[in-house]
C-alpha atoms as a PDB file:
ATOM      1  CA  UNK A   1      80.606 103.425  90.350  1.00  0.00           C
ATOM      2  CA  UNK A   2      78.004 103.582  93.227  1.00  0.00           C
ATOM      3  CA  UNK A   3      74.857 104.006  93.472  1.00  0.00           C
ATOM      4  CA  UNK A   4      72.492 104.794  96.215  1.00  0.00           C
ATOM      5  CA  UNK A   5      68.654 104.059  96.884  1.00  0.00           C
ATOM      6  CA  UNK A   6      65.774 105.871  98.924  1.00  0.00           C
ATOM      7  CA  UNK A   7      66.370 102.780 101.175  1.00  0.00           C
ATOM      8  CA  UNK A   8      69.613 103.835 102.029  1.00  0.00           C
ATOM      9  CA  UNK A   9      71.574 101.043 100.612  1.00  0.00           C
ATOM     10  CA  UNK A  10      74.309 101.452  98.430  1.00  0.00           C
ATOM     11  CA  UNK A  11      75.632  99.345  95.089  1.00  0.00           C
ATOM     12  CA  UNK A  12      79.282  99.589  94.584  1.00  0.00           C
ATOM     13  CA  UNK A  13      79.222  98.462  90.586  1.00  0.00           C
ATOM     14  CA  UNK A  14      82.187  96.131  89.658  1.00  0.00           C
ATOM     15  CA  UNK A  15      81.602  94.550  85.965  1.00  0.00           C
ATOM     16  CA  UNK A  16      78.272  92.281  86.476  1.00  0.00           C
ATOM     17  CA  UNK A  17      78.810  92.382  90.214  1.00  0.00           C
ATOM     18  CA  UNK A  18      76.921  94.218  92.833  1.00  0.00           C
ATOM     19  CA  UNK A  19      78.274  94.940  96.010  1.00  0.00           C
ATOM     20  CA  UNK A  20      75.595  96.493  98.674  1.00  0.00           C
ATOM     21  CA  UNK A  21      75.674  97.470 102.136  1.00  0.00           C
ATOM     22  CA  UNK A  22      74.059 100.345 103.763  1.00  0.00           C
ATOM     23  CA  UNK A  23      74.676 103.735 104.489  1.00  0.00           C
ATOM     24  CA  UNK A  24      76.822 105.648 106.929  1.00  0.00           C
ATOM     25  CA  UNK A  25      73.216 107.814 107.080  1.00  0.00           C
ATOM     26  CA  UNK A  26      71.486 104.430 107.578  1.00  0.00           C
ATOM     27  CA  UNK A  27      73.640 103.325 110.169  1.00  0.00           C
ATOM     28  CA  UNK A  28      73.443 106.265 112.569  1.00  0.00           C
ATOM     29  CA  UNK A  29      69.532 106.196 112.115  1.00  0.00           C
ATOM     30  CA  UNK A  30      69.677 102.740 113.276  1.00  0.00           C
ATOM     31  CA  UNK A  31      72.620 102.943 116.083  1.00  0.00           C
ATOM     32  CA  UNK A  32      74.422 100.151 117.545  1.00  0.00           C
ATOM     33  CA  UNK A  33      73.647  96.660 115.423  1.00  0.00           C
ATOM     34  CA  UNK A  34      73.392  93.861 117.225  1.00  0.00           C
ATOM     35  CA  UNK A  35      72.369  91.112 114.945  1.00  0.00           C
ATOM     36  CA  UNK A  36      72.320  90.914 110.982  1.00  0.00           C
ATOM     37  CA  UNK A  37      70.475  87.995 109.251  1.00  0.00           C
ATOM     38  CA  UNK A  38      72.330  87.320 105.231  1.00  0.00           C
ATOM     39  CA  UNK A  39      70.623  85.877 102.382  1.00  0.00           C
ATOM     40  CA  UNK A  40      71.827  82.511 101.747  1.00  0.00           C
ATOM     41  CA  UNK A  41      74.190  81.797  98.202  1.00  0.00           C
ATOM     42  CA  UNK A  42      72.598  80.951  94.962  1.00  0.00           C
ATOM     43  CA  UNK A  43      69.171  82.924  96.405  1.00  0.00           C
ATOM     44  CA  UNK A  44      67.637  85.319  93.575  1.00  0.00           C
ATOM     45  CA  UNK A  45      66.925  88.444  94.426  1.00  0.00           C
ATOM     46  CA  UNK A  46      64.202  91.152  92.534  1.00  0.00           C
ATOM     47  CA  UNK A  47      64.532  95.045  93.145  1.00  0.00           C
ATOM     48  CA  UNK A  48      62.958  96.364  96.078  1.00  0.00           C
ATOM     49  CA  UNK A  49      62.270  93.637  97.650  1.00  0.00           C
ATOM     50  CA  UNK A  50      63.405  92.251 101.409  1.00  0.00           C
ATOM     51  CA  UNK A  51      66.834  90.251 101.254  1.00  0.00           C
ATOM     52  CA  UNK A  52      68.264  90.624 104.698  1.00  0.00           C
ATOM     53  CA  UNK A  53      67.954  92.050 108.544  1.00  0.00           C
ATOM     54  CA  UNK A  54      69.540  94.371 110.366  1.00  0.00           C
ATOM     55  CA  UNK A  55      68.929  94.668 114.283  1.00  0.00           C
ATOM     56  CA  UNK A  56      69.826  97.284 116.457  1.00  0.00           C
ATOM     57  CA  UNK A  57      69.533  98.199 120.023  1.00  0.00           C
ATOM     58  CA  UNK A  58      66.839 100.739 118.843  1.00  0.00           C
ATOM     59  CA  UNK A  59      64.335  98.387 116.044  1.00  0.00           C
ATOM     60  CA  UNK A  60      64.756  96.001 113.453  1.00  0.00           C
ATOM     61  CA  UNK A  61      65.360  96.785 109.654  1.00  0.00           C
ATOM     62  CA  UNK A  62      65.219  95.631 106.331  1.00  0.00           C
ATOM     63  CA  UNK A  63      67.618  95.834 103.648  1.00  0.00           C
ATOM     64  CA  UNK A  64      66.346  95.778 100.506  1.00  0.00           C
ATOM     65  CA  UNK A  65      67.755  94.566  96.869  1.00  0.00           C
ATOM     66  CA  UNK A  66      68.987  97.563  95.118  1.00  0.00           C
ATOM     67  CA  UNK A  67      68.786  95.444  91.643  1.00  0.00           C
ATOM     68  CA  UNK A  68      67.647  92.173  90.660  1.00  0.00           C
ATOM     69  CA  UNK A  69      70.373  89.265  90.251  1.00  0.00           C
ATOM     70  CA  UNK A  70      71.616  86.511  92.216  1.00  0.00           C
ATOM     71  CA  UNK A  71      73.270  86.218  95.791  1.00  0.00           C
ATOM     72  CA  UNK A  72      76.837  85.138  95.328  1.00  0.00           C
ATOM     73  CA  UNK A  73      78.655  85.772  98.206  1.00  0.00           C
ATOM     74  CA  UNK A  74      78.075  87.324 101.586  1.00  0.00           C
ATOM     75  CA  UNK A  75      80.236  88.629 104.067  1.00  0.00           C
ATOM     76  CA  UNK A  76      80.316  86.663 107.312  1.00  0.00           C
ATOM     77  CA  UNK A  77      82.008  89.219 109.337  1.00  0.00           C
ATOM     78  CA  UNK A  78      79.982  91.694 109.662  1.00  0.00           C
ATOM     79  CA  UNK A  79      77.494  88.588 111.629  1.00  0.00           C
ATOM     80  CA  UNK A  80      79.928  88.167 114.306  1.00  0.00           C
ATOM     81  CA  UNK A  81      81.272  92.051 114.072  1.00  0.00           C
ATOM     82  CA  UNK A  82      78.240  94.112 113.169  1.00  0.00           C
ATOM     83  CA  UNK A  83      80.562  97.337 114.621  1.00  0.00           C
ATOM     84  CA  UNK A  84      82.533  96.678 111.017  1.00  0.00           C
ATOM     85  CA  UNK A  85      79.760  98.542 109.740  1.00  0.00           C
ATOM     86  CA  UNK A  86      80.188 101.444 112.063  1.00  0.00           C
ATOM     87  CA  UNK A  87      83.887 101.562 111.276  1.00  0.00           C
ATOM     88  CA  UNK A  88      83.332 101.374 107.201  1.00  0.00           C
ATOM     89  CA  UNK A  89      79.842 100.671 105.961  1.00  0.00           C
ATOM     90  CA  UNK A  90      81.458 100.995 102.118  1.00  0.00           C
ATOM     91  CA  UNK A  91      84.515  99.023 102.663  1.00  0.00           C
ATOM     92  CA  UNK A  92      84.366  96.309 105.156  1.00  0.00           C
ATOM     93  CA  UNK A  93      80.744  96.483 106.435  1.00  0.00           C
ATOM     94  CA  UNK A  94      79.439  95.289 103.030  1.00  0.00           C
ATOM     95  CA  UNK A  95      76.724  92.819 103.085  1.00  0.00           C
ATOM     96  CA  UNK A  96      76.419  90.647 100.239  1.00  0.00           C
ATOM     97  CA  UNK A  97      77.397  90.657  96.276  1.00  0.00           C
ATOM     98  CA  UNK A  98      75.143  89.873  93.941  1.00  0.00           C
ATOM     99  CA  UNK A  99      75.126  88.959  89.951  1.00  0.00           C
ATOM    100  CA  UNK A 100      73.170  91.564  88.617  1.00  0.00           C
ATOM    101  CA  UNK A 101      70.797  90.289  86.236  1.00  0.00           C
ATOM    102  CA  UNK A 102      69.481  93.408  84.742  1.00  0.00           C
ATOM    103  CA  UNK A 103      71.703  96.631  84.259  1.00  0.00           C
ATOM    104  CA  UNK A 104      68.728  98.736  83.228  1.00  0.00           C
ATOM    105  CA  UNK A 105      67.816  98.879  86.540  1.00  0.00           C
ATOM    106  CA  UNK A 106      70.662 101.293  86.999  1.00  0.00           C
ATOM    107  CA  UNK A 107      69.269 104.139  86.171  1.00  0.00           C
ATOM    108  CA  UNK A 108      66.584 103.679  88.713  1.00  0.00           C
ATOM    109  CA  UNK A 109      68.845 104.464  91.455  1.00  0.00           C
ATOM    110  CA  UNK A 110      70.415 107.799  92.759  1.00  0.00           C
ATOM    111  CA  UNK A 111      74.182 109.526  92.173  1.00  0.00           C
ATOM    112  CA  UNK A 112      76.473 109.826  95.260  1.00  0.00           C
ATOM    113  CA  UNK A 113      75.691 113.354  95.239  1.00  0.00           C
ATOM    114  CA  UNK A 114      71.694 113.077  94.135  1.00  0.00           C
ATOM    115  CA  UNK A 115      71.965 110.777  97.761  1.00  0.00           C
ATOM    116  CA  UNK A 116      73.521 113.201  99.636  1.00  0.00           C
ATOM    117  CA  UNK A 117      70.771 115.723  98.393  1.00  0.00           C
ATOM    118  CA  UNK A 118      67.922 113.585  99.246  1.00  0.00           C
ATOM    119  CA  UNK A 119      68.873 112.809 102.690  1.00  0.00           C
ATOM    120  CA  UNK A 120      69.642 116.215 103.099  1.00  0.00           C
ATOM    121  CA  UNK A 121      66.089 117.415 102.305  1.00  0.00           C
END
């Protein structure tokens, strides 16, 4: 399952894991990346709230938690290859995966197609 937030993050929902990255409509906003700053492992993380930076040529950008839970692993590629997000922001261009620590939060976020709607709008 994933889900997708005002933000423009999505959560790709595997068991108690979170995987997040942003959006293909997030990524043309921004245009080419240049620079992305990770959390660091074992950080905790609350919804909404800053966890990592993107840069382009155009501004800088924060990502934001789409649940709370704990930083677990992050993906280093995308640091010294931001264009992996270009080429698949929801497979390779993830940025981090995180425990979730409360699955209530859930419902707080949007549908594929309530996301598509939104941006849409």
């Amino acid at each position: 399952m994933i889900k997708f937030t005002k933000e423009h993050e999505w959560i790709k929902i595997e068991g108690n894991i979170g995987i997040v990255g942003i959006t293909a409509h997030a990524k043309t906003q921004l245009g080419n990346l240049v620079y992305i700053e990770l959390p660091k492992i074992g950080t905790e993380v609350k919804k909404g709230k800053e966890i990592a930076i993107v840069e382009s040529v155009k501004a800088a950008s924060e990502i934001y938690a789409p649940l709370s839970g704990e930083i677990i692993e992050t993906n280093l590629k995308i640091v010294d290859n931001p264009s992996l997000i270009d080429e698949s922001p929801q497979d390779q261009g993830w940025f981090f995966k995180l425990r979730i620590q409360n699955p209530d939060e859930l419902t707080q976020l949007m549908s594929e197609e309530s996301y598509k709607s939104y941006i849409n709008d």
